[in-house]
Protein backbone atom coordinates (compact mmCIF):
# COMPACT_ATOMS: atom_id res chain seq x y z
CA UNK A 1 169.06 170.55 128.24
CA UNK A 2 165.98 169.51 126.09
CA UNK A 3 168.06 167.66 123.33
CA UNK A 4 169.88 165.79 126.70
CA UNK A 5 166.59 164.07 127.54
CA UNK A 6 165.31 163.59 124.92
CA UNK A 7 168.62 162.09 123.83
CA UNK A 8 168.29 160.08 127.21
CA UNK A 9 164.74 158.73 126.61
CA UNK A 10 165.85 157.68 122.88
CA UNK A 11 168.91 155.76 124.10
CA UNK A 12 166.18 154.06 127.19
CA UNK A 13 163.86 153.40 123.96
CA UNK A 14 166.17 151.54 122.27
CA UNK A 15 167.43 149.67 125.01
CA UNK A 16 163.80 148.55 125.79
CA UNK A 17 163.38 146.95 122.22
CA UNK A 18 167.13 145.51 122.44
CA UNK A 19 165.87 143.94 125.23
CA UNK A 20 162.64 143.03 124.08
CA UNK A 21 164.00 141.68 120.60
CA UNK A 22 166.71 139.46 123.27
CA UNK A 23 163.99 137.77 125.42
CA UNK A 24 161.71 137.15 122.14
CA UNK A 25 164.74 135.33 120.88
CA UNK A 26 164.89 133.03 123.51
CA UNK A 27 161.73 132.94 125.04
CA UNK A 28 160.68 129.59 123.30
CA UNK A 29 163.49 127.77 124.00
CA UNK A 30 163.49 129.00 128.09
CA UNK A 31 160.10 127.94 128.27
CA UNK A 32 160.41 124.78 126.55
CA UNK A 33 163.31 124.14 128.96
CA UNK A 34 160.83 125.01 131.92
CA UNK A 35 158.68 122.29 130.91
CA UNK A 36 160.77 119.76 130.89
CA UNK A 37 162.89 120.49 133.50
CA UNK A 38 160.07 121.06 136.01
CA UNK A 39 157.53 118.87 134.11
CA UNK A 40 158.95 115.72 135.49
CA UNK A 41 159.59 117.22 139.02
CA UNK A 42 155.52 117.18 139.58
CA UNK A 43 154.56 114.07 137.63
CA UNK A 44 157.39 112.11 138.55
CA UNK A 45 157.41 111.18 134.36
CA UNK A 46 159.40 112.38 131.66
CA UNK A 47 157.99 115.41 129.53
CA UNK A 48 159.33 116.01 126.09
CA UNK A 49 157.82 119.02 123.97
CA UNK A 50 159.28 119.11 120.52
CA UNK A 51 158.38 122.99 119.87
CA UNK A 52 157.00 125.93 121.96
CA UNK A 53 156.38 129.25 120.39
CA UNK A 54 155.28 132.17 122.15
CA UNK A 55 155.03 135.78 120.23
CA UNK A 56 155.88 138.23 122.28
CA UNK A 57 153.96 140.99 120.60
CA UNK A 58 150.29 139.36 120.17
CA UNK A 59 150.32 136.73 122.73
CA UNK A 60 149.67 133.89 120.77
CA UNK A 61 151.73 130.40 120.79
CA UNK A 62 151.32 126.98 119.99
CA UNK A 63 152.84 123.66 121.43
CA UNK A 64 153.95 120.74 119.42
CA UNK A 65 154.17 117.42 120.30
CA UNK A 66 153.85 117.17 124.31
CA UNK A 67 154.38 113.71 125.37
CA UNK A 68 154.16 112.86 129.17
CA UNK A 69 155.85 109.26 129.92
CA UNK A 70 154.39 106.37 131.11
CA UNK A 71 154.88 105.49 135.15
CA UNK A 72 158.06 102.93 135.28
CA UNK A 73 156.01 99.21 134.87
CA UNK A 74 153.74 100.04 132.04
CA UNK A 75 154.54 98.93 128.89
CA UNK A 76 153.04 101.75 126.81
CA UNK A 77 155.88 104.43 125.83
CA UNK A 78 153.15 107.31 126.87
CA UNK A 79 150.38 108.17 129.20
CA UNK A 80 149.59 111.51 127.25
CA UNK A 81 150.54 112.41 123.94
CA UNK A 82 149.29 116.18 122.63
CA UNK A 83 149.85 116.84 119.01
CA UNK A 84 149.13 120.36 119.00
CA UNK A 85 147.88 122.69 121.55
CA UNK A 86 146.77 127.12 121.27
CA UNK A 87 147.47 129.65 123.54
CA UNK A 88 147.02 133.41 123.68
CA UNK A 89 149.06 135.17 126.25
CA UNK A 90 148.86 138.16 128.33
CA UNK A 91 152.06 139.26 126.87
CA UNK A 92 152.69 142.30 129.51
CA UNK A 93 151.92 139.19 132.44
CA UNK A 94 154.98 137.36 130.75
CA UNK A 95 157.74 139.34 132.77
CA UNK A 96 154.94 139.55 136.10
CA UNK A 97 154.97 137.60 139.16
CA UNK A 98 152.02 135.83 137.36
CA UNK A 99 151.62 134.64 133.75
CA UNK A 100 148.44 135.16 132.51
CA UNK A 101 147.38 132.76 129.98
CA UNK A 102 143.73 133.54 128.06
CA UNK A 103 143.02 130.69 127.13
CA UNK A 104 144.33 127.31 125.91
CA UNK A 105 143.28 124.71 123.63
CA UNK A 106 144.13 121.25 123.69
CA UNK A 107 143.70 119.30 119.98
CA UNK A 108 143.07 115.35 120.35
CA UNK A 109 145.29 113.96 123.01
CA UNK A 110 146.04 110.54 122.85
CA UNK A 111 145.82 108.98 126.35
CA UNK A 112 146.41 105.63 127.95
CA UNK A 113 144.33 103.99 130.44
CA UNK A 114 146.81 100.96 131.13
CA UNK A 115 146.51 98.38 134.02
CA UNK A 116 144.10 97.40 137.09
CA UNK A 117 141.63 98.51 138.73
CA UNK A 118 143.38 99.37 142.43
CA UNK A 119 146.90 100.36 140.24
CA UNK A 120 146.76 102.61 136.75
CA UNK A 121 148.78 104.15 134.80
CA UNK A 122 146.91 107.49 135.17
CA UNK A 123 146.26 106.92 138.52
CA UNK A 124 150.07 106.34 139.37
CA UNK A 125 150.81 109.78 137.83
CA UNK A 126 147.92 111.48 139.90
CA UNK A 127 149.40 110.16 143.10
CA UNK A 128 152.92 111.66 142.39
CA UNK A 129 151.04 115.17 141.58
CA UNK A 130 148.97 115.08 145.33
CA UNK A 131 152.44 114.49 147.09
CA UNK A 132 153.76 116.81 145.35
CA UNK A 133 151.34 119.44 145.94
CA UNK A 134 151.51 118.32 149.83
CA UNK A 135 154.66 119.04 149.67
CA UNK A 136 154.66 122.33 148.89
CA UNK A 137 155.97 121.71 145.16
CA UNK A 138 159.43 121.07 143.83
CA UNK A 139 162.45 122.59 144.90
CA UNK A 140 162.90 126.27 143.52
CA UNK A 141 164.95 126.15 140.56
CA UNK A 142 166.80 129.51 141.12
CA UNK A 143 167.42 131.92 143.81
CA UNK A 144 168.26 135.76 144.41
CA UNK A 145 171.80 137.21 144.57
CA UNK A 146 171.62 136.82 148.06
CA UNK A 147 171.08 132.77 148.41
CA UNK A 148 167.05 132.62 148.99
CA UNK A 149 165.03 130.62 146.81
CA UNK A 150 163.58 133.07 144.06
CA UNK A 151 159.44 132.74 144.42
CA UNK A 152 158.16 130.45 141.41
CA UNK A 153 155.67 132.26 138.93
CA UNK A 154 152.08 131.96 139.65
CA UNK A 155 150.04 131.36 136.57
CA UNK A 156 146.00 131.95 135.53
CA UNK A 157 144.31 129.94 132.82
CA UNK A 158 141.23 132.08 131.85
CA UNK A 159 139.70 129.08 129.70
CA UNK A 160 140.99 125.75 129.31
CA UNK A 161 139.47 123.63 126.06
CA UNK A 162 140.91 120.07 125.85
CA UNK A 163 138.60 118.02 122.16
CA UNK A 164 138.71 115.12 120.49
CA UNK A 165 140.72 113.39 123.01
CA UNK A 166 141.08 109.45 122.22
CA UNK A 167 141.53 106.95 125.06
CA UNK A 168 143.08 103.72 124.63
CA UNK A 169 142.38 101.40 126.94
CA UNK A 170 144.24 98.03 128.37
CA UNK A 171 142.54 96.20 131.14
CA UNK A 172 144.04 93.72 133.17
CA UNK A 173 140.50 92.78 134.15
CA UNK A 174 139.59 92.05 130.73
CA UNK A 175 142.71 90.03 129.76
CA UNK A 176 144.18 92.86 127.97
CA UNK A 177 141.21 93.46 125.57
CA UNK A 178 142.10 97.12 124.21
CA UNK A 179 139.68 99.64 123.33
CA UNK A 180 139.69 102.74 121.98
CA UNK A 181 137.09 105.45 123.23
CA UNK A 182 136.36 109.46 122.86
CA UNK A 183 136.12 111.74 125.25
CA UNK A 184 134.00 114.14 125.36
CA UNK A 185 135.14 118.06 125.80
CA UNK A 186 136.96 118.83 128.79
CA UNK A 187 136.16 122.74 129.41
CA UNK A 188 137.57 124.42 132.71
CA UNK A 189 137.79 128.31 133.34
CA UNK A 190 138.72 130.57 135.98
CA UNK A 191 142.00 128.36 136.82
CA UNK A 192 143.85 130.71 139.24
CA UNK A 193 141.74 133.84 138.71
CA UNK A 194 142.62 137.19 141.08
CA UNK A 195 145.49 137.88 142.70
CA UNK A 196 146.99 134.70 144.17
CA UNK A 197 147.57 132.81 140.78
CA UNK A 198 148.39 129.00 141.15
CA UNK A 199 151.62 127.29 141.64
CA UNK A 200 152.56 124.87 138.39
CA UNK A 201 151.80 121.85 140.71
CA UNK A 202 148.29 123.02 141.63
CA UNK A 203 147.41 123.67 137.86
CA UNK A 204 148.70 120.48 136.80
CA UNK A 205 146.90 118.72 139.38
CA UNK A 206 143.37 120.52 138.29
CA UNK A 207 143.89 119.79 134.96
CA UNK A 208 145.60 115.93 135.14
CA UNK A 209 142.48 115.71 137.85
CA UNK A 210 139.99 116.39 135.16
CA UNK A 211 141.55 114.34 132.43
CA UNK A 212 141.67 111.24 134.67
CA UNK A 213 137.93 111.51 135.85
CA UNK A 214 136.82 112.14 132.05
CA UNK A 215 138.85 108.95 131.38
CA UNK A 216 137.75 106.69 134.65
CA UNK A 217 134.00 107.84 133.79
CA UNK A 218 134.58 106.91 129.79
CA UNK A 219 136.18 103.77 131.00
CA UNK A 220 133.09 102.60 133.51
CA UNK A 221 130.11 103.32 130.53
CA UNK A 222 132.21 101.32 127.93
CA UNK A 223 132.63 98.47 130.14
CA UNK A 224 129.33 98.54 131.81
CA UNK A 225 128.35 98.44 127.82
CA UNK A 226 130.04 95.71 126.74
CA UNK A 227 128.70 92.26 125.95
CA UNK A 228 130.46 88.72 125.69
CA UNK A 229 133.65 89.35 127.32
CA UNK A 230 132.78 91.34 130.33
CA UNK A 231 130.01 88.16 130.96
CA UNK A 232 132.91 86.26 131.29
CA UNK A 233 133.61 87.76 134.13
CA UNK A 234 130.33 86.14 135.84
CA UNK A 235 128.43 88.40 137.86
CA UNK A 236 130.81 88.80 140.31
CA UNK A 237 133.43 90.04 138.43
CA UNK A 238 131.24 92.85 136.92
CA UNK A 239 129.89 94.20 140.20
CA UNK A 240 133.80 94.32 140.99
CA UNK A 241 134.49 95.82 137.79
CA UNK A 242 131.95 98.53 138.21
CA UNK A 243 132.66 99.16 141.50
CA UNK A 244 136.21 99.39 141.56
CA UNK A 245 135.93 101.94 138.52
CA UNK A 246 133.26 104.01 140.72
CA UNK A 247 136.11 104.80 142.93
CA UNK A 248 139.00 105.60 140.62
CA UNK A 249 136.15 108.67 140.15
CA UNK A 250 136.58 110.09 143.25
CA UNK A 251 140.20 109.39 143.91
């Protein structure tokens, strides 16, 4: 009877690490094709990620080469570009109603501020999230054998680290003068902390929300800093300027 189950428990052992070897084989690839299938479903812009790597075992992954698209009317080919990006994983939350993610850290983004004051790039993107997110989120992907939708994964960020981000700048108000500015870092924690989780929309809308006010604010010192061609503008135009900016803050 003994040499039965232990016999047993060595044949459920070694279906456990079949299994475990299967879903670390393809793990990158389904998440990658989460991200771009579902990545454009909240933004309402394409998302292209040229490599995702998650290790199963320690938890720790890195992203290369995350590009979210530009709204349709912009000319630049990308509102965010992300060269590389660090993650450590709760790697026993990976198979859970709610992936737990330790922390992640975002290495100089390239973003695009490109447009008007009253219409922008960024904030074109931001309103697509908010309906969205009114809307309950996109459409479940899958369902269960018996027809329902299958309940999307909830997901925790313990500590979010976005440096070195670079803005570049195109304002219509300024006849297209670009400029390039810095950001400074971008630190949020806590993102969907205890039991609830947040949906994908709602933690892309508190982290695009953060970007976009880092930018708007970035945006409002350089041009309430700059000289000749802003006094172009007469007075007028730079109360205007400033104002309108002061509002993209709060949007």
């Amino acid at each position: 009877m003994k040499k039965i189950i232990w016999g047993i428990v060595a044949g459920l052992l070694v279906l456990a690490v079949i299994a475990l070897i299967i879903v670390a084989t393809f793990l990158d690839g389904i998440v990658k094709k989460g991200v771009e299938t579902v990545g454009p479903k909240i933004t309402g812009v394409s998302i292209k990620l040229d490599e995702m790597h998650i290790g199963l075992l320690t938890g720790s992954g890195r992203v290369k080469g995350l590009v979210v698209g530009n709204p349709e009317g912009y000319k630049a080919p990308a509102a965010i570009s992300v060269g590389l990006a660090e993650i450590r994983v709760d790697p026993l939350s990976i198979m859970s109603a709610k992936i737990v993610m330790r922390s992640v850290h975002v290495e100089s983004p390239e973003i695009t501020f490109e447009g008007g004051l009253s219409e922008n790039n960024l904030g074109k993107i931001m309103d697509n999230i908010n309906m969205v997110s009114r809307n309950g989120g996109p459409a479940p992907a899958a369902t269960t054998p018996g027809g329902n939708p299958k309940p999307a994964k909830k997901i925790e960020v313990d500590d979010l680290l976005i440096t070195g981000a670079k803005v570049h700048v195109s304002l219509a108000m300024l006849g297209g003068k670009e400029m390039t500015l810095s950001l400074p870092e971008i630190h949020l924690s806590n993102l969907g902390k205890g039991n609830a989780g947040l949906t994908a929309t709602d933690l892309t809308r508190a982290v695009f929300q953060s970007i976009t006010s880092a930018t708007i604010k970035a945006v409002a010192d350089a041009v309430a800093n700059v000289g000749g061609d802003v006094k172009k503008l007469g007075g007028t135009g730079i109360n205007k300027l400033k104002s309108g900016l002061g509002g993209l803050l709060g949007k």
